[in-house]
C-alpha atoms as a PDB file:
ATOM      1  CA  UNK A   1       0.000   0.000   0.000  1.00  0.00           C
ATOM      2  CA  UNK A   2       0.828   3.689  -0.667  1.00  0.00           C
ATOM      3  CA  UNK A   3       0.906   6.221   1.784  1.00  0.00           C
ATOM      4  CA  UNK A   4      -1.470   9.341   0.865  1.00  0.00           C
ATOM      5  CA  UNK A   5       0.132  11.891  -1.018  1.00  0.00           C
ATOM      6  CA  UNK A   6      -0.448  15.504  -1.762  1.00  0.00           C
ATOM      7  CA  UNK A   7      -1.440  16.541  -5.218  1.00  0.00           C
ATOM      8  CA  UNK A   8      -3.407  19.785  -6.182  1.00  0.00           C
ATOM      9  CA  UNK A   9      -6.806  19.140  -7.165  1.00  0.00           C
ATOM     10  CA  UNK A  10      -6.754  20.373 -10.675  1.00  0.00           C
ATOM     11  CA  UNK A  11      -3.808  17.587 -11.525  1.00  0.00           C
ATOM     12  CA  UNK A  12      -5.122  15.389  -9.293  1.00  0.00           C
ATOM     13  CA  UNK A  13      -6.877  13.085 -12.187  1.00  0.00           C
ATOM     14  CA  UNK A  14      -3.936  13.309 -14.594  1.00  0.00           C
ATOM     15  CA  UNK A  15      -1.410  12.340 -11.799  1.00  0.00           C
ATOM     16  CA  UNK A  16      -3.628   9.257 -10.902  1.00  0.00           C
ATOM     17  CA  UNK A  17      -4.116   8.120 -14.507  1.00  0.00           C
ATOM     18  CA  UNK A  18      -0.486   8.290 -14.853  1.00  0.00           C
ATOM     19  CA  UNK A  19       0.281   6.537 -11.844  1.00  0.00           C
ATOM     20  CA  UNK A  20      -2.059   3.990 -12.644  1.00  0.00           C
ATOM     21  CA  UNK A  21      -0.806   3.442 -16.462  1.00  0.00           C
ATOM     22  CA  UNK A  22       2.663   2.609 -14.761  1.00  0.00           C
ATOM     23  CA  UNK A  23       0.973  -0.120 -13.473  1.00  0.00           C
ATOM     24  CA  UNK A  24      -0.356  -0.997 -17.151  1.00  0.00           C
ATOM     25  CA  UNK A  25       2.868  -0.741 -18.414  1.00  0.00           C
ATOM     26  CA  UNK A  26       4.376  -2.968 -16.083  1.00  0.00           C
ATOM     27  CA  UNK A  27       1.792  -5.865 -16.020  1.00  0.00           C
ATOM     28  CA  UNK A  28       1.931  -5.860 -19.694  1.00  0.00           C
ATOM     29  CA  UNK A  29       5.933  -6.080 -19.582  1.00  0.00           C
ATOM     30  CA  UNK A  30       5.504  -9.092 -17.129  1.00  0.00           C
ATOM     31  CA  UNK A  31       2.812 -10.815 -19.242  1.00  0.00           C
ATOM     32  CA  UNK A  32       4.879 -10.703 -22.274  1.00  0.00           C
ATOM     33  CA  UNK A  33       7.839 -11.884 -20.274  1.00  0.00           C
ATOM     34  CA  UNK A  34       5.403 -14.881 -19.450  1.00  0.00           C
ATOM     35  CA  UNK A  35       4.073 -15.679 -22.403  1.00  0.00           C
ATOM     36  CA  UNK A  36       0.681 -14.128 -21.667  1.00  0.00           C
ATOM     37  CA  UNK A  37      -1.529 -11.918 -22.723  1.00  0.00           C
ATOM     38  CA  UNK A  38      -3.004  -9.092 -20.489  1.00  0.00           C
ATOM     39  CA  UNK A  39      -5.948  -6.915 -20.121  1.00  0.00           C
ATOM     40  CA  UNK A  40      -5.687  -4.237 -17.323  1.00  0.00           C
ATOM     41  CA  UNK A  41      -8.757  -2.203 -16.309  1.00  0.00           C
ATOM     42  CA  UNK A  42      -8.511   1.158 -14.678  1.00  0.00           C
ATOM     43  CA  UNK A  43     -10.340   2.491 -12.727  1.00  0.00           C
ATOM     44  CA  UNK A  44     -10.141   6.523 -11.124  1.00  0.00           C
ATOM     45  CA  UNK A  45     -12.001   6.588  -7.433  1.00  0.00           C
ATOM     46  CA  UNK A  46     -13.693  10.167  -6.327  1.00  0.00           C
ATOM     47  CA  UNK A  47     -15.303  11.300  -3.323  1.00  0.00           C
ATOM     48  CA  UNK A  48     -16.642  13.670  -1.605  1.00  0.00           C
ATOM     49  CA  UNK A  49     -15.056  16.683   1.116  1.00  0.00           C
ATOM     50  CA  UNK A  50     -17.101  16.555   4.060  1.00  0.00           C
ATOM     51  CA  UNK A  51     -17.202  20.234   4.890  1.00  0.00           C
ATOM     52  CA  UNK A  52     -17.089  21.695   1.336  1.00  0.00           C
ATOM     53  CA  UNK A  53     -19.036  19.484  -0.853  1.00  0.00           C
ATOM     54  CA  UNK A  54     -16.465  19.300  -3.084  1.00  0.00           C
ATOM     55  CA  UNK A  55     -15.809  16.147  -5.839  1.00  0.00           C
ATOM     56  CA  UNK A  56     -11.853  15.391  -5.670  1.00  0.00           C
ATOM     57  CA  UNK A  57      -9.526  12.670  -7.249  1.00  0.00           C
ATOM     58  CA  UNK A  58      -9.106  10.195  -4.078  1.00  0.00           C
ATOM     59  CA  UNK A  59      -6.893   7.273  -6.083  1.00  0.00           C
ATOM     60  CA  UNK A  60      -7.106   4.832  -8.932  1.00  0.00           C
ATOM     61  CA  UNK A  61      -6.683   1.107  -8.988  1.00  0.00           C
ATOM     62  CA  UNK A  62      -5.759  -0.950 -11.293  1.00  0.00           C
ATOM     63  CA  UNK A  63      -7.242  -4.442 -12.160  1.00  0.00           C
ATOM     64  CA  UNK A  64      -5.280  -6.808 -14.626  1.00  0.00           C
ATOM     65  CA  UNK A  65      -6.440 -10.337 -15.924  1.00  0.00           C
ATOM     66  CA  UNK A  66      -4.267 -12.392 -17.220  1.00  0.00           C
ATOM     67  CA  UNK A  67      -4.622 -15.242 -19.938  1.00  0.00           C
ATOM     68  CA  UNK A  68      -2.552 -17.840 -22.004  1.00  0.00           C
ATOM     69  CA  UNK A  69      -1.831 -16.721 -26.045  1.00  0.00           C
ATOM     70  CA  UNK A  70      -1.890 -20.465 -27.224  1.00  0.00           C
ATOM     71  CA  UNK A  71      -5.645 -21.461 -27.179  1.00  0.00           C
ATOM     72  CA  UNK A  72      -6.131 -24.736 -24.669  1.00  0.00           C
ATOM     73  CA  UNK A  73      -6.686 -28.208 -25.954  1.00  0.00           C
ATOM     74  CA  UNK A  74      -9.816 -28.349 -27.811  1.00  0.00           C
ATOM     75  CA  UNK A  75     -10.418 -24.826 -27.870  1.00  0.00           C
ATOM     76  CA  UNK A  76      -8.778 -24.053 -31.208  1.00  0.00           C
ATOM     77  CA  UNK A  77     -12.447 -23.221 -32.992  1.00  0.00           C
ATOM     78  CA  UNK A  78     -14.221 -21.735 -29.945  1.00  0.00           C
ATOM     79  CA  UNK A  79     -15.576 -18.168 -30.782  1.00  0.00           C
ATOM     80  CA  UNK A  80     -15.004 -18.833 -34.666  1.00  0.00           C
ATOM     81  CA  UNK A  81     -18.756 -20.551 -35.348  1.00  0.00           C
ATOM     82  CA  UNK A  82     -22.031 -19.359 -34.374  1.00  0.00           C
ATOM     83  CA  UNK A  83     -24.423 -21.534 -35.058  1.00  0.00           C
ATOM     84  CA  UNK A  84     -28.218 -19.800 -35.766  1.00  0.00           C
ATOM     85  CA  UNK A  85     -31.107 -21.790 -36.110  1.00  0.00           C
ATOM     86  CA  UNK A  86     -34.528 -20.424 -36.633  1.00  0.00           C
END
């Protein structure tokens, strides 16, 4: 975990998206290392002041799924066919 750090509101959301696209950038480094294939989802939390009212930039996190290039054994025509019958 990360300790809360200072950042003025109005670069607030463009030092969090940053932040959180280092993460990207790494996960996708390490899948390719591995052999994998990743898919990172980012997300950029808000909330709320108390005493103002105010909406402010409170963090991002960053979700990544990983999966295998090479299809798995018997696999090799899924998602190619749809079958319609009427």
């Amino acid at each position: 975990m990360q300790s809360p750090t200072y950042i003025p509101a109005e670069m607030a959301a463009q030092v969090v998206a940053g932040h959180e696209q280092e993460h990207v950038r790494n996960n996708a480094e390490k899948a390719q290392r591995e052999g994998l294939n990743a898919r990172s989802v980012v997300q950029i939390h808000t909330a709320i002041c108390p005493e103002c009212g105010r909406i402010y930039v409170s963090g991002g996190t960053t979700t990544t799924y990983y999966s295998t290039k090479e299809p798995l054994a018997g696999d090799e025509s899924k998602g190619f066919n749809i079958n319609v019958m009427a």
